[in-house]
N, C-alpha and C. Protein backbone atom coordinates (compact mmCIF):
# COMPACT_ATOMS: atom_id res chain seq x y z
N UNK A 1 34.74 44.90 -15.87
CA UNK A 1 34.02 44.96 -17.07
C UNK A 1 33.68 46.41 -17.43
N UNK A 2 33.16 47.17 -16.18
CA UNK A 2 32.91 48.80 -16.74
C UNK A 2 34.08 49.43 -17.22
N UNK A 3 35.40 49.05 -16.37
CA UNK A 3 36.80 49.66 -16.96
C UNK A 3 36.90 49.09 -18.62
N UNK A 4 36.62 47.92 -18.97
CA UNK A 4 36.91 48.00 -20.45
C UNK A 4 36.15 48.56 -21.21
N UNK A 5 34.57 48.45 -21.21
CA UNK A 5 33.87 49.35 -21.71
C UNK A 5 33.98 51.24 -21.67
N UNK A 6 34.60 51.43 -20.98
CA UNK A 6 35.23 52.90 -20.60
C UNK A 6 35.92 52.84 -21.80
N UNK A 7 37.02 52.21 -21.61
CA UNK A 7 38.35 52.13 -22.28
C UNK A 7 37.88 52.02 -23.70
N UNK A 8 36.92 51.23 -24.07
CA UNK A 8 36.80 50.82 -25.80
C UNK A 8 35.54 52.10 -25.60
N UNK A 9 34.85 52.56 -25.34
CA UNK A 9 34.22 53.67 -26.15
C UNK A 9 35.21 54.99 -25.61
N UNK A 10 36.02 55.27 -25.27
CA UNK A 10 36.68 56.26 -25.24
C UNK A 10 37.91 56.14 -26.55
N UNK A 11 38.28 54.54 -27.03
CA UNK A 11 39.21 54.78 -27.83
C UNK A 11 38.02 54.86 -29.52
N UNK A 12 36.74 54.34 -28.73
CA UNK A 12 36.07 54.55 -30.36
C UNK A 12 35.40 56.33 -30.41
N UNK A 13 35.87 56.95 -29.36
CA UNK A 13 35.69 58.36 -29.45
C UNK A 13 36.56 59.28 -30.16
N UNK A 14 37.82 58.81 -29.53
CA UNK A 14 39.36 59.30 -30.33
C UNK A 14 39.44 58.86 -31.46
N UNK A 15 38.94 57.80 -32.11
CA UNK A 15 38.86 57.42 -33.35
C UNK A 15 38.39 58.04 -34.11
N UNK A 16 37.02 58.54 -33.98
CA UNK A 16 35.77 59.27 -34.33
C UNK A 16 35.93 60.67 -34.53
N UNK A 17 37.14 61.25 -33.47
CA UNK A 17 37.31 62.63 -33.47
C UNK A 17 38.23 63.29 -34.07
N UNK A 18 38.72 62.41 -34.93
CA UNK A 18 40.05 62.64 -35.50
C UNK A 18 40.20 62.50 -37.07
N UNK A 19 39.58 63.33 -37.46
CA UNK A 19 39.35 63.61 -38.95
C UNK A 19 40.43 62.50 -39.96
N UNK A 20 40.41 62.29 -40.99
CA UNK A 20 41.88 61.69 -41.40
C UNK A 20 42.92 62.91 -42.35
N UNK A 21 43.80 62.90 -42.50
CA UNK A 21 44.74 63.59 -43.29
C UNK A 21 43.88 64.44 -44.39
N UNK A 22 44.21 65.65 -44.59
CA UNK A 22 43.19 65.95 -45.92
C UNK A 22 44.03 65.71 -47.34
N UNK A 23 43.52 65.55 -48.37
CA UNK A 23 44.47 65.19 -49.57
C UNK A 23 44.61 66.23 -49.90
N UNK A 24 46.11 66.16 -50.33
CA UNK A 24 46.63 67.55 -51.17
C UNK A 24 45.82 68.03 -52.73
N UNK A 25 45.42 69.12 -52.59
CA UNK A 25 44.97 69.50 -53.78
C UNK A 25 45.92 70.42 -54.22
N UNK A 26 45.55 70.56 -55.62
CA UNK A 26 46.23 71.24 -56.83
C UNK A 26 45.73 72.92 -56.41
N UNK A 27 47.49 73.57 -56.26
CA UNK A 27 46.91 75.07 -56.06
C UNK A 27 46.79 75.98 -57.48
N UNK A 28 45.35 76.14 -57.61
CA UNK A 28 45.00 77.20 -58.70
C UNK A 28 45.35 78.50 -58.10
N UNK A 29 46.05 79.57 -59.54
CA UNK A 29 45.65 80.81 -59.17
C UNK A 29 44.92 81.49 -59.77
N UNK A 30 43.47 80.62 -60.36
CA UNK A 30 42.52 81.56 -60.84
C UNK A 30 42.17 82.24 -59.89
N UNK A 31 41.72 83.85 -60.38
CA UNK A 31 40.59 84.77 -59.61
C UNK A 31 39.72 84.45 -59.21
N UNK A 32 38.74 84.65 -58.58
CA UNK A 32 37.11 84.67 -58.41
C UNK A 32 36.66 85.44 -58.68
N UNK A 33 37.38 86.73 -59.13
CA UNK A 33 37.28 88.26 -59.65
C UNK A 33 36.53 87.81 -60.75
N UNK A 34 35.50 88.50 -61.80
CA UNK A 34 35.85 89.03 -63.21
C UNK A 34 36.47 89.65 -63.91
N UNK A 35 37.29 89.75 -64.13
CA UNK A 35 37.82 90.77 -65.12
C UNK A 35 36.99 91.71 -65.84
N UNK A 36 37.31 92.88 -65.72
CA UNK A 36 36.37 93.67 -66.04
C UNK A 36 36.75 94.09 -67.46
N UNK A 37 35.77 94.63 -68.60
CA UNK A 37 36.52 94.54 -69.96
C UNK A 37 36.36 96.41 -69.82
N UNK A 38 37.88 96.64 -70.39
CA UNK A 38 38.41 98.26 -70.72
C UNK A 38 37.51 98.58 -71.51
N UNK A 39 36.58 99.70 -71.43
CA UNK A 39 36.05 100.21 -72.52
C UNK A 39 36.23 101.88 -72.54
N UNK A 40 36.53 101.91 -73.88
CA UNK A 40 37.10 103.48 -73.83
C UNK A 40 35.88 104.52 -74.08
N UNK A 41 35.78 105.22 -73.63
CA UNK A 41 34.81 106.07 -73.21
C UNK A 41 35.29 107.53 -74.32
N UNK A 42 34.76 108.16 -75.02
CA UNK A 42 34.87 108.85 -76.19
C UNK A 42 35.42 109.98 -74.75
N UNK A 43 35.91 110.92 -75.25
CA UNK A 43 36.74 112.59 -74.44
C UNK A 43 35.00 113.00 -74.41
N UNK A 44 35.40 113.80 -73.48
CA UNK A 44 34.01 114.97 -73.49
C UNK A 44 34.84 116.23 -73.85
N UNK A 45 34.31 116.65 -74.95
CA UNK A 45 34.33 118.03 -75.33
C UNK A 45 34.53 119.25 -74.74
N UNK A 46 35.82 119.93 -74.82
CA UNK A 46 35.86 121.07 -73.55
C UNK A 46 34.71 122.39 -74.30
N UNK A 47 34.43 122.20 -75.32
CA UNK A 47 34.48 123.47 -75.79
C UNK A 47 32.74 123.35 -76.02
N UNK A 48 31.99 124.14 -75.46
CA UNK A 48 30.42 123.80 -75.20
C UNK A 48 29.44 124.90 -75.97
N UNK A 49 28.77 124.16 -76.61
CA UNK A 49 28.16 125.21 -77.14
C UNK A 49 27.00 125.72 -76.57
N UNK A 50 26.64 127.41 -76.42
CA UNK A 50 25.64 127.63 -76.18
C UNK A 50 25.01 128.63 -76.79
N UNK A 51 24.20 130.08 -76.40
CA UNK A 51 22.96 130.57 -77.06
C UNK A 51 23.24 131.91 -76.20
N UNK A 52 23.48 132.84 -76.52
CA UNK A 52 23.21 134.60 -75.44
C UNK A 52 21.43 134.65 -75.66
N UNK A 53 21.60 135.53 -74.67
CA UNK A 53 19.88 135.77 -74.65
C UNK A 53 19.49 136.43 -75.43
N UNK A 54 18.08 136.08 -76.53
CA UNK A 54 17.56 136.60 -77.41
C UNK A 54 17.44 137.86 -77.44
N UNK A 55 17.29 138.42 -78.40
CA UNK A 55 17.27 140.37 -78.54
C UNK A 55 15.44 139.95 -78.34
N UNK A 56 15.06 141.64 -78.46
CA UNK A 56 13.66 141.71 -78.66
C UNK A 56 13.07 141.45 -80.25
N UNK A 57 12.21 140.61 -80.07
CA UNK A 57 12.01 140.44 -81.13
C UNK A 57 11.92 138.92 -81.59
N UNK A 58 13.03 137.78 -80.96
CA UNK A 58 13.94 137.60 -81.60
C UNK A 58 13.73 136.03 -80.90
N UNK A 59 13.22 135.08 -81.75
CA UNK A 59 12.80 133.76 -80.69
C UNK A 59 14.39 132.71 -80.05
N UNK A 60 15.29 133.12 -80.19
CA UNK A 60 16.54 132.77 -80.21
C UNK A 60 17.75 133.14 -80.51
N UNK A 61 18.35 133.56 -79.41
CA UNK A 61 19.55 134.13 -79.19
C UNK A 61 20.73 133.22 -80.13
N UNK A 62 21.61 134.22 -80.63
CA UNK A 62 23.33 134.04 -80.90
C UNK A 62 23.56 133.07 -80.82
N UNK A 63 24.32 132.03 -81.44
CA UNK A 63 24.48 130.50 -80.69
C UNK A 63 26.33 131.23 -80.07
N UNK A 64 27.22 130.27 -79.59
CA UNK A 64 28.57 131.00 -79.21
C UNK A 64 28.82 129.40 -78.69
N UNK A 65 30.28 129.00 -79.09
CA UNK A 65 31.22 128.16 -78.61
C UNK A 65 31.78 128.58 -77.38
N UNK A 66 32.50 127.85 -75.96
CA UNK A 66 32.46 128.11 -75.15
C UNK A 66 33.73 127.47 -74.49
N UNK A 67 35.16 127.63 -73.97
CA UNK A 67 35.85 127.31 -73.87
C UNK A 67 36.29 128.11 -72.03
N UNK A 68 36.38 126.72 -70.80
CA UNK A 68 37.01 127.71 -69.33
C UNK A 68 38.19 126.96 -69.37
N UNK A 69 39.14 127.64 -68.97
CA UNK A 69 40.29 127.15 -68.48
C UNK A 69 40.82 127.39 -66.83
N UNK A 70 42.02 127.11 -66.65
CA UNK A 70 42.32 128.05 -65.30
C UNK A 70 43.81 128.59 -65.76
N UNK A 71 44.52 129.44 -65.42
CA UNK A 71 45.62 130.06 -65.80
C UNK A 71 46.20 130.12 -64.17
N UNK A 72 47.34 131.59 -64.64
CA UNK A 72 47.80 132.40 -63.57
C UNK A 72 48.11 133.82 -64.20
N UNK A 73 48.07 134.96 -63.27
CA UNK A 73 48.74 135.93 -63.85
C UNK A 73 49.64 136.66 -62.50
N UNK A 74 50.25 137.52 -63.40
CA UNK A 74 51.38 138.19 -62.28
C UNK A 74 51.48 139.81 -62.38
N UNK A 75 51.59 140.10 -61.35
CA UNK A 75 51.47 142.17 -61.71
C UNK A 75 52.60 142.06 -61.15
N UNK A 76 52.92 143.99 -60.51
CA UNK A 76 53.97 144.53 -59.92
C UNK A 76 54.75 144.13 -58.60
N UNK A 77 53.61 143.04 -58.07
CA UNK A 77 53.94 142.99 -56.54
C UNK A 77 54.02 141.33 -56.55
N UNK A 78 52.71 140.36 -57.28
CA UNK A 78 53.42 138.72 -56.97
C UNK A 78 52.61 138.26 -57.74
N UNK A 79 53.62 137.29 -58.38
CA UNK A 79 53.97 136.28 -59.19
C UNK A 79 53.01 134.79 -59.06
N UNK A 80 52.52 134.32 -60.05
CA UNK A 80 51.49 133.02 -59.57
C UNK A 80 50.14 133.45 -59.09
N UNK A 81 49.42 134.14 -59.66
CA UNK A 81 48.03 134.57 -59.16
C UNK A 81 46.88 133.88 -59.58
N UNK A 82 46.16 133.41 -58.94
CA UNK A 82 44.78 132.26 -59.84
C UNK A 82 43.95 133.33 -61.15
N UNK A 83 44.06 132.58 -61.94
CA UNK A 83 43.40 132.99 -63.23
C UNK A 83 42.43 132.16 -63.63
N UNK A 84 41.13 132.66 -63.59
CA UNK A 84 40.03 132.05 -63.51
C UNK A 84 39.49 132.74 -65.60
N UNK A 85 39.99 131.84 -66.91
CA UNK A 85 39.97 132.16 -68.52
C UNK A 85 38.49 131.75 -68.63
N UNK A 86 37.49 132.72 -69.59
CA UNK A 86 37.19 132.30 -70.66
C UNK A 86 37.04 132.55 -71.95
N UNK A 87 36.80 131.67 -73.21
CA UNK A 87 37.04 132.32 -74.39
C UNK A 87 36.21 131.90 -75.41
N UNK A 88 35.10 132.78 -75.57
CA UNK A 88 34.11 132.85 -76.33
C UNK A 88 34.15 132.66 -78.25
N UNK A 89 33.84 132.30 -78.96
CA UNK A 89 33.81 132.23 -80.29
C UNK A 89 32.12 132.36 -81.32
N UNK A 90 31.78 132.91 -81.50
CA UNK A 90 30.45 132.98 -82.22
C UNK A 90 30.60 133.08 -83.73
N UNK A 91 29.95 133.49 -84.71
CA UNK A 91 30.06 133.55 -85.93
C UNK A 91 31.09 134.65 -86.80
N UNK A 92 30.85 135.90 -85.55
CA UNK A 92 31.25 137.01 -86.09
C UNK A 92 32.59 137.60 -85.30
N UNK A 93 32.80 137.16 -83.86
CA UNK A 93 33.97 137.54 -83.21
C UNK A 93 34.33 136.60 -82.14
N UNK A 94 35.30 136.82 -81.47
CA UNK A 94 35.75 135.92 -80.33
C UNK A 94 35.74 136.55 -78.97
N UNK A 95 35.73 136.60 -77.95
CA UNK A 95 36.14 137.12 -76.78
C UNK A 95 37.00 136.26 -75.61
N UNK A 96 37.85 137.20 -75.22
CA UNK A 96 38.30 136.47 -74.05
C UNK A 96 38.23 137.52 -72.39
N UNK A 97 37.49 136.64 -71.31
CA UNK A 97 37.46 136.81 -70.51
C UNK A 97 38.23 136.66 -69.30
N UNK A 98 38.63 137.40 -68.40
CA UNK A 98 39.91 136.74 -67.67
C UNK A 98 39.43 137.26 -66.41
N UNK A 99 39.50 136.33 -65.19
CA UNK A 99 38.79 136.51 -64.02
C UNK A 99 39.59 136.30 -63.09
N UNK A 100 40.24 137.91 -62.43
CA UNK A 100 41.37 137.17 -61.34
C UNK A 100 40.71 136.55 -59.68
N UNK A 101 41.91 136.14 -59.65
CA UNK A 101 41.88 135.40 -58.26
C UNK A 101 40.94 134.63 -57.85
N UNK A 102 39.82 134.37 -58.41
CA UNK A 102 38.62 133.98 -58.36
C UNK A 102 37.47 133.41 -59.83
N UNK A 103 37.11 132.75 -59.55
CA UNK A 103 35.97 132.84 -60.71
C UNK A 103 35.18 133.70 -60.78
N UNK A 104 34.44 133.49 -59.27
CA UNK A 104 33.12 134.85 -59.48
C UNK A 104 33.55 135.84 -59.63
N UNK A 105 34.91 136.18 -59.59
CA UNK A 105 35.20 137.93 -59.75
C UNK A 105 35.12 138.65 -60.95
N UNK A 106 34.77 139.84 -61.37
CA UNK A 106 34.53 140.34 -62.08
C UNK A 106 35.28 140.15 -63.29
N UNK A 107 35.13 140.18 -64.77
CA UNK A 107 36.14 139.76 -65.90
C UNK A 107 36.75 141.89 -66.00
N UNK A 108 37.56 141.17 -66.21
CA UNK A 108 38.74 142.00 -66.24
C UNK A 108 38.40 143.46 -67.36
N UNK A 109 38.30 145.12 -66.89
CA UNK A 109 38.10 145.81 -67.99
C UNK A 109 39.39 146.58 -68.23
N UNK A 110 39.70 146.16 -69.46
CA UNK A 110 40.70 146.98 -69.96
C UNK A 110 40.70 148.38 -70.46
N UNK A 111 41.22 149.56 -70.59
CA UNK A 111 41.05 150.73 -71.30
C UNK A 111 41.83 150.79 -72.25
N UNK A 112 43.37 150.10 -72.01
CA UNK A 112 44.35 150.53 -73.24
C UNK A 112 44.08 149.13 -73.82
N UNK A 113 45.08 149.38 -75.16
CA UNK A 113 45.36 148.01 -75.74
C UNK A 113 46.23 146.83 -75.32
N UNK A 114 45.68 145.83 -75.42
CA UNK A 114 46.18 144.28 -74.50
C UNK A 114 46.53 143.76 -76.17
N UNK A 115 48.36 143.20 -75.97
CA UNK A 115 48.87 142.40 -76.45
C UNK A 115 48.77 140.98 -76.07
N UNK A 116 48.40 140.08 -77.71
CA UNK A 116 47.73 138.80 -77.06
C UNK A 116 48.60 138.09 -77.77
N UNK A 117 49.89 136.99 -77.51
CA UNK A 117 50.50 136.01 -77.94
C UNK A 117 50.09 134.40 -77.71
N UNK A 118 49.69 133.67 -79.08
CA UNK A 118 49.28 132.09 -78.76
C UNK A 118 50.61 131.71 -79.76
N UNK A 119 50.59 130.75 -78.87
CA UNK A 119 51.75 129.67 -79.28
C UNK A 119 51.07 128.16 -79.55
N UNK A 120 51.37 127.37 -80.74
CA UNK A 120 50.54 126.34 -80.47
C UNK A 120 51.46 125.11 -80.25
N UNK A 121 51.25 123.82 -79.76
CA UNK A 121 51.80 122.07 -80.46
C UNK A 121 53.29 122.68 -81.13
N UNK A 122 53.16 123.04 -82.31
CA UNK A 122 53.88 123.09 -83.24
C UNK A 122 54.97 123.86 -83.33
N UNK A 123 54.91 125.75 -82.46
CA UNK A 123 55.53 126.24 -82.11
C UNK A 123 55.08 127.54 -83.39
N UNK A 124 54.24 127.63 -83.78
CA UNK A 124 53.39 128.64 -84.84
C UNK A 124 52.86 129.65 -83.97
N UNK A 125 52.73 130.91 -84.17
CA UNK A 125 52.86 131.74 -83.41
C UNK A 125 51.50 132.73 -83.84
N UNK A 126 50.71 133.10 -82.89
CA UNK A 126 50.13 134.29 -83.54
C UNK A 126 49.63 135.51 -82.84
N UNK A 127 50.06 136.52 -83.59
CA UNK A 127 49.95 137.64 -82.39
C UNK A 127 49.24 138.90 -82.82
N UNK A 128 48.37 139.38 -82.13
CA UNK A 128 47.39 140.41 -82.05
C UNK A 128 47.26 141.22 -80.92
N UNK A 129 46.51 142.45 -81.16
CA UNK A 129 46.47 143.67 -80.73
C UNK A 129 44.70 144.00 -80.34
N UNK A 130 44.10 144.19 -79.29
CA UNK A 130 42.97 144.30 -78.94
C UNK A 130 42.56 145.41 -78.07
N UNK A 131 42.11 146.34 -79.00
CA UNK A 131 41.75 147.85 -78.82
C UNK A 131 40.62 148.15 -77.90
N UNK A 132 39.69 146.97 -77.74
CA UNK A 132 38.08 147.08 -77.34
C UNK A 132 37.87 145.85 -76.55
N UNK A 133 36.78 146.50 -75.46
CA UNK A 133 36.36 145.14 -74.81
C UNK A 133 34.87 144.53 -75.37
N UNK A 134 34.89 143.43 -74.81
CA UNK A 134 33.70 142.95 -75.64
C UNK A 134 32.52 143.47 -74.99
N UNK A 135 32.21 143.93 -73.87
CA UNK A 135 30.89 144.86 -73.23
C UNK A 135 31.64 145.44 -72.30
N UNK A 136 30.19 146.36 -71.70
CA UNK A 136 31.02 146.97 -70.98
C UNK A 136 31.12 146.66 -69.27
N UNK A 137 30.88 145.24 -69.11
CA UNK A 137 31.18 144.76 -68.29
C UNK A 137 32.39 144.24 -68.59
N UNK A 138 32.66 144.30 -68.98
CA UNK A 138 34.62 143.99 -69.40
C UNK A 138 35.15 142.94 -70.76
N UNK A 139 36.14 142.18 -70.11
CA UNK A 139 36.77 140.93 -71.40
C UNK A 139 37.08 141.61 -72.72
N UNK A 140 38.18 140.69 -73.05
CA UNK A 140 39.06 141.62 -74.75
C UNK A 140 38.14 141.07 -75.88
N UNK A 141 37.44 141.89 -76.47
CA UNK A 141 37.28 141.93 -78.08
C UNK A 141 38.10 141.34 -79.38
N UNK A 142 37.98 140.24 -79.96
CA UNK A 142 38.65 140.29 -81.04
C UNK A 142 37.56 140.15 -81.93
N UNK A 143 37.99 141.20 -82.83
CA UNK A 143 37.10 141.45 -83.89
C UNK A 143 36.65 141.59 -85.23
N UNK A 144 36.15 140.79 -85.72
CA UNK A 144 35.92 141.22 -87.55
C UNK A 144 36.85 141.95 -88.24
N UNK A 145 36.94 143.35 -87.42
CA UNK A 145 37.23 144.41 -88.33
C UNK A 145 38.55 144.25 -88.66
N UNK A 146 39.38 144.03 -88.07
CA UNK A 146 40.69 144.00 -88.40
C UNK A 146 41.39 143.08 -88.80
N UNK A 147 40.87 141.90 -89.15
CA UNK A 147 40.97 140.75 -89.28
C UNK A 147 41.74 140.01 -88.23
N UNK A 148 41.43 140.09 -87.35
CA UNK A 148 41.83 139.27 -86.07
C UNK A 148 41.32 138.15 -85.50
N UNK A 149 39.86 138.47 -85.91
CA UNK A 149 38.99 137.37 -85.84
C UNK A 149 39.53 135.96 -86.54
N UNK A 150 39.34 136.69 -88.35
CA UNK A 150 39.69 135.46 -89.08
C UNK A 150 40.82 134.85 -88.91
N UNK A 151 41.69 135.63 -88.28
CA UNK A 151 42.87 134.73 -88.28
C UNK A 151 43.13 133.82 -86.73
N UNK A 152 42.34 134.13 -85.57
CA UNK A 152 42.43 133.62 -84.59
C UNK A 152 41.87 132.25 -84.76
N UNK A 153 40.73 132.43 -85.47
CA UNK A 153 39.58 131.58 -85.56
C UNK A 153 40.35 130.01 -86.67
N UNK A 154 40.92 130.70 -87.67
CA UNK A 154 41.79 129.96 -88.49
C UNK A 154 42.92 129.21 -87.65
N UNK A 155 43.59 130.30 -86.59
CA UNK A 155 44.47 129.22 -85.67
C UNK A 155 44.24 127.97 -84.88
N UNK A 156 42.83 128.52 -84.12
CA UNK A 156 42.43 127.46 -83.56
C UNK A 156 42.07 126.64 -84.75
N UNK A 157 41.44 126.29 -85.75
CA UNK A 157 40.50 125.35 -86.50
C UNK A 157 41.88 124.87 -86.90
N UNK A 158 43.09 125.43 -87.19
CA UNK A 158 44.24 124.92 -88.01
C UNK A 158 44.91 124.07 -86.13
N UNK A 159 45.13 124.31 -85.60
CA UNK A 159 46.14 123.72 -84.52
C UNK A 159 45.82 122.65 -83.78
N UNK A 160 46.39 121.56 -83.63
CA UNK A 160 46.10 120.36 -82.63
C UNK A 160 46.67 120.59 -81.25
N UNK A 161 45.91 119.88 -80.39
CA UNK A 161 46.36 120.00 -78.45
C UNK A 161 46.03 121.36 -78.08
N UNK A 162 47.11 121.49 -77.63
CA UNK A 162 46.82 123.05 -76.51
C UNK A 162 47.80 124.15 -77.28
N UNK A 163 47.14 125.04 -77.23
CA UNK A 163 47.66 126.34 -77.18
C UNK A 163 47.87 127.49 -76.04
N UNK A 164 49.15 128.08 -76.28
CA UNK A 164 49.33 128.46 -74.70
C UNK A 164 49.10 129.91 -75.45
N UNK A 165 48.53 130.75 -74.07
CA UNK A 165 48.33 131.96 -74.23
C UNK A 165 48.79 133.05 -73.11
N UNK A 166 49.86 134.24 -74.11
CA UNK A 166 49.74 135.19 -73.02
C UNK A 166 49.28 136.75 -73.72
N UNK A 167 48.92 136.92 -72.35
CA UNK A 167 48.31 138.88 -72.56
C UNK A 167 48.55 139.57 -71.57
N UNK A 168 49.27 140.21 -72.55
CA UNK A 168 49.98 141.53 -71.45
C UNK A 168 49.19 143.08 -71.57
N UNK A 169 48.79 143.21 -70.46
CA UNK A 169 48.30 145.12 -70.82
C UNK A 169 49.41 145.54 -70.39
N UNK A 170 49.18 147.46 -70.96
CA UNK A 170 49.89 148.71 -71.28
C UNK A 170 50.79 148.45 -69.74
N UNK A 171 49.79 148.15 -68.60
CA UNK A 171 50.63 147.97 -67.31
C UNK A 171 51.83 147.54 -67.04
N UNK A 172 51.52 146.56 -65.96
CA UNK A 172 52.69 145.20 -65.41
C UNK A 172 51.53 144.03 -65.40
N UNK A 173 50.38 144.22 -65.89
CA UNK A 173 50.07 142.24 -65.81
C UNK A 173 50.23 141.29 -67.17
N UNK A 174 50.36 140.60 -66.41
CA UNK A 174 50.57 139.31 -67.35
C UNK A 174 49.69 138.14 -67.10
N UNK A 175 49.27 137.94 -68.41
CA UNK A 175 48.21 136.56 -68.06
C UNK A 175 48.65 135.50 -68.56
N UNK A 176 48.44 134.38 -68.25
CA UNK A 176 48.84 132.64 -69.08
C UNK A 176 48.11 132.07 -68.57
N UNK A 177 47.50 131.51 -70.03
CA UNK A 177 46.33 130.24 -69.30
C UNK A 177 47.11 129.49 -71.38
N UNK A 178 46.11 128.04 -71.21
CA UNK A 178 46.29 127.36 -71.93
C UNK A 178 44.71 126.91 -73.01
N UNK A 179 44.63 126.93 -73.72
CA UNK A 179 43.35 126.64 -74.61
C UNK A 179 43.65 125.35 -75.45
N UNK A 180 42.68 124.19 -75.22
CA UNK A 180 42.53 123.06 -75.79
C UNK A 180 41.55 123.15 -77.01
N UNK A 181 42.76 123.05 -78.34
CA UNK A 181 41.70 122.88 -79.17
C UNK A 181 40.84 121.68 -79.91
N UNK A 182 41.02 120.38 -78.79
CA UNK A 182 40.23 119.30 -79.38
C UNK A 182 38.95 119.64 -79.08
N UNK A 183 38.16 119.26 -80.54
CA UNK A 183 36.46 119.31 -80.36
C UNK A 183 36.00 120.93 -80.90
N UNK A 184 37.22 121.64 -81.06
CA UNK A 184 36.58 123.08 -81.25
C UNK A 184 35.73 123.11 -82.78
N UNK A 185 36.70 122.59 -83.33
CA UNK A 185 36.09 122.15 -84.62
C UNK A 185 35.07 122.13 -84.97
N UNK A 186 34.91 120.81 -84.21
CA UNK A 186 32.93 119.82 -84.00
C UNK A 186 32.09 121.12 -83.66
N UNK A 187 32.54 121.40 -82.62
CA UNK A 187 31.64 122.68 -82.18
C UNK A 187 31.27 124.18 -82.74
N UNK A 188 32.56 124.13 -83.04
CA UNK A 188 31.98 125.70 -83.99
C UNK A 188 31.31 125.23 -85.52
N UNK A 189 31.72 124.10 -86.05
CA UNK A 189 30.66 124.00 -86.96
C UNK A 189 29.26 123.52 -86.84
N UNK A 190 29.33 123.59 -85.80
CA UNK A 190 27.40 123.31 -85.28
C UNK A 190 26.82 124.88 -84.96
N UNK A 191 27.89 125.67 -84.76
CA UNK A 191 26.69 127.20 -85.01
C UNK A 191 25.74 127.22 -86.14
């Protein structure tokens, strides 16, 4: 009698332990993800406007548009050198600053005249001659007087994308960097 009782709760154990078949379900390939929705995010403006420090007197400095790039330039000895651009615009003139090998390094002082070629998008060309630096901590002058200004200033406001730039001094260097003129617009008419 204990052998059958063995026998029938051991087969009502195996019974018990033995899940039944699971039913086939339908394979979805929804996500569990959300989908996230694209939202386009407006450009940020390369070209920044800011303010030089007030004269005496004077509760507010110059306002000036503000444009960095990175380039390269090349002298007598090698080719591919880090060019650390910048290129100033205010009401009355433009400047460009050019900082080798480095950023923090000093902007570049010229004595002779630096030939300056921009090429834009389009393949429009414009070329000037820059006699003066803009202080005398260095960077090229373009200026009012000769009408270099107006017409630089007219290139950029006239040209879409990038404009490539080179400047060569009396030497062996050569500079190329590139200037983006989206937003310059916006910005220089907020001086």
């Amino acid at each position: 009698m204990m052998k059958r009782l063995i026998f029938l709760f051991l087969v009502i154990l195996a019974g018990c332990s033995n899940p039944p078949a699971p039913k086939e379900k339908a394979v979805t390939n929804e996500s569990r993800v959300k989908r996230k929705v694209s939202t386009v995010k407006p450009a940020v403006n390369p070209w920044s406007v800011n303010s030089f420090a007030p004269k005496e007197g004077e509760t507010e400095g110059k306002k000036f548009v503000r444009f960095v790039t990175e380039g390269e330039f090349s002298d007598s000895t090698k080719n591919d050198n880090y060019l650390y651009s910048e290129v100033l615009v205010n009401k009355t003139s433009a400047g460009i600053f050019l900082h080798e090998k480095k950023k923090s390094s000093p902007a570049e002082k010229f004595s002779e005249p630096v030939q300056i070629k921009m090429t834009n998008s389009s393949g429009q060309e414009l070329q000037m001659t820059s006699t003066r630096r803009w202080n005398s901590s260095g960077g090229i002058l373009i200026e009012k007087n000769n009408n270099d200004y107006s017409q630089f200033r007219i290139f950029l406001l006239q040209s879409t994308g990038i404009i490539t730039v080179e400047i060569k001094d009396s030497g062996t260097k050569i500079y190329h960097f590139s200037i983006n003129t989206e937003g310059f617009s916006d910005s220089f008419t907020s001086l």
